[in-house]
Protein backbone atom coordinates (compact mmCIF):
# COMPACT_ATOMS: atom_id res chain seq x y z
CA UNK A 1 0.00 0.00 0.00
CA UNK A 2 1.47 3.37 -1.15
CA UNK A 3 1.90 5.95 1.57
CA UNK A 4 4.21 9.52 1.80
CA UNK A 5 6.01 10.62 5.11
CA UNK A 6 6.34 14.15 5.74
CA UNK A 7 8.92 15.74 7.80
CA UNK A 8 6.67 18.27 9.08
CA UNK A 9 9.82 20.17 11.26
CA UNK A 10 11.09 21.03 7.78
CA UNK A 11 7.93 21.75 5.98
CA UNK A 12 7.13 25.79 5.54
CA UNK A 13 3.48 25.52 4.64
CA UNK A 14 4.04 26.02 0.69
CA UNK A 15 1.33 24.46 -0.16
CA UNK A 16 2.66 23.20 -3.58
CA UNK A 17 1.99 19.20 -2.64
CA UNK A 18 -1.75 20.21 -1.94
CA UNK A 19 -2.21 21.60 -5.52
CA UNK A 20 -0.34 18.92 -7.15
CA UNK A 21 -2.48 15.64 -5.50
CA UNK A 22 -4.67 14.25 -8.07
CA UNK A 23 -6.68 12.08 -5.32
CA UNK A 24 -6.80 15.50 -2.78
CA UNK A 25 -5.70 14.33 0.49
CA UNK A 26 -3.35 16.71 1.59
CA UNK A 27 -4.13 19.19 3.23
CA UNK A 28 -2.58 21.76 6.32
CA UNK A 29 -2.47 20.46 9.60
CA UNK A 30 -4.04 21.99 12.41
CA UNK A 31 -0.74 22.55 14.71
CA UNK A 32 1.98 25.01 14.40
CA UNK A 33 5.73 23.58 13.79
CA UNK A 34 9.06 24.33 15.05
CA UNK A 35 9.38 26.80 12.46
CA UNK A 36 5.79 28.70 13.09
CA UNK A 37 4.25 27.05 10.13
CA UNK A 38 0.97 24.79 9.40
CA UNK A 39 2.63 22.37 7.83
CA UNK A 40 1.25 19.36 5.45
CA UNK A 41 -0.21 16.52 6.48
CA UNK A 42 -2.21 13.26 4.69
CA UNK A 43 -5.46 12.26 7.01
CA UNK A 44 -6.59 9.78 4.60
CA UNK A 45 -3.30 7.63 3.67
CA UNK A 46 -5.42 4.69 2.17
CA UNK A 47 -6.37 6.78 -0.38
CA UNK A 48 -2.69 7.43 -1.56
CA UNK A 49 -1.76 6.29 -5.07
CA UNK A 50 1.46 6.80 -4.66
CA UNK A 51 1.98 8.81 -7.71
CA UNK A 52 5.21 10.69 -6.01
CA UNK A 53 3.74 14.36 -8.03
CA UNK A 54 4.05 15.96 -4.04
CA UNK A 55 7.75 14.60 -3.48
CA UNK A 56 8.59 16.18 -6.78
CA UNK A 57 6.79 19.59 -6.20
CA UNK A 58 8.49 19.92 -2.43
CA UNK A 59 11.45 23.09 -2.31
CA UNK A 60 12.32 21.67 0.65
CA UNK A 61 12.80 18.05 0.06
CA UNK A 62 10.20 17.31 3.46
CA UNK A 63 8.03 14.18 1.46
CA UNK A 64 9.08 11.00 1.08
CA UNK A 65 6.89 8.60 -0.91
CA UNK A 66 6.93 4.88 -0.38
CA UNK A 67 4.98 2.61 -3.15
């Protein structure tokens, strides 16, 4: 089962991953980071295709993608 692992400490709240997911599950988490940011977060991981499009969209490198 696909899934993606954000490292939310790094993550600045872009946005750019939530644009780019064709099935919509990312959205902005409810919490503040380290940083002061809302950063990304998947609530609905089974519905992950593991297409990799927010890994490849992420300035910061934060997403990993496992298929």
């Amino acid at each position: 089962m696909p899934r993606v692992e954000f490292r939310e400490d790094r993550c600045k709240g872009c946005g750019h991953c939530i644009l780019v997911c064709p099935v919509k599950i990312i959205s902005f988490a409810d919490r503040i980071n380290e940083k002061g940011y809302k950063p990304a977060t998947v609530k609905e991981m089974e519905k992950c295709i593991g297409c990799a499009s927010c890994g490849k969209m992420c300035p910061d490198l934060c997403i990993t993608v496992y298929r």
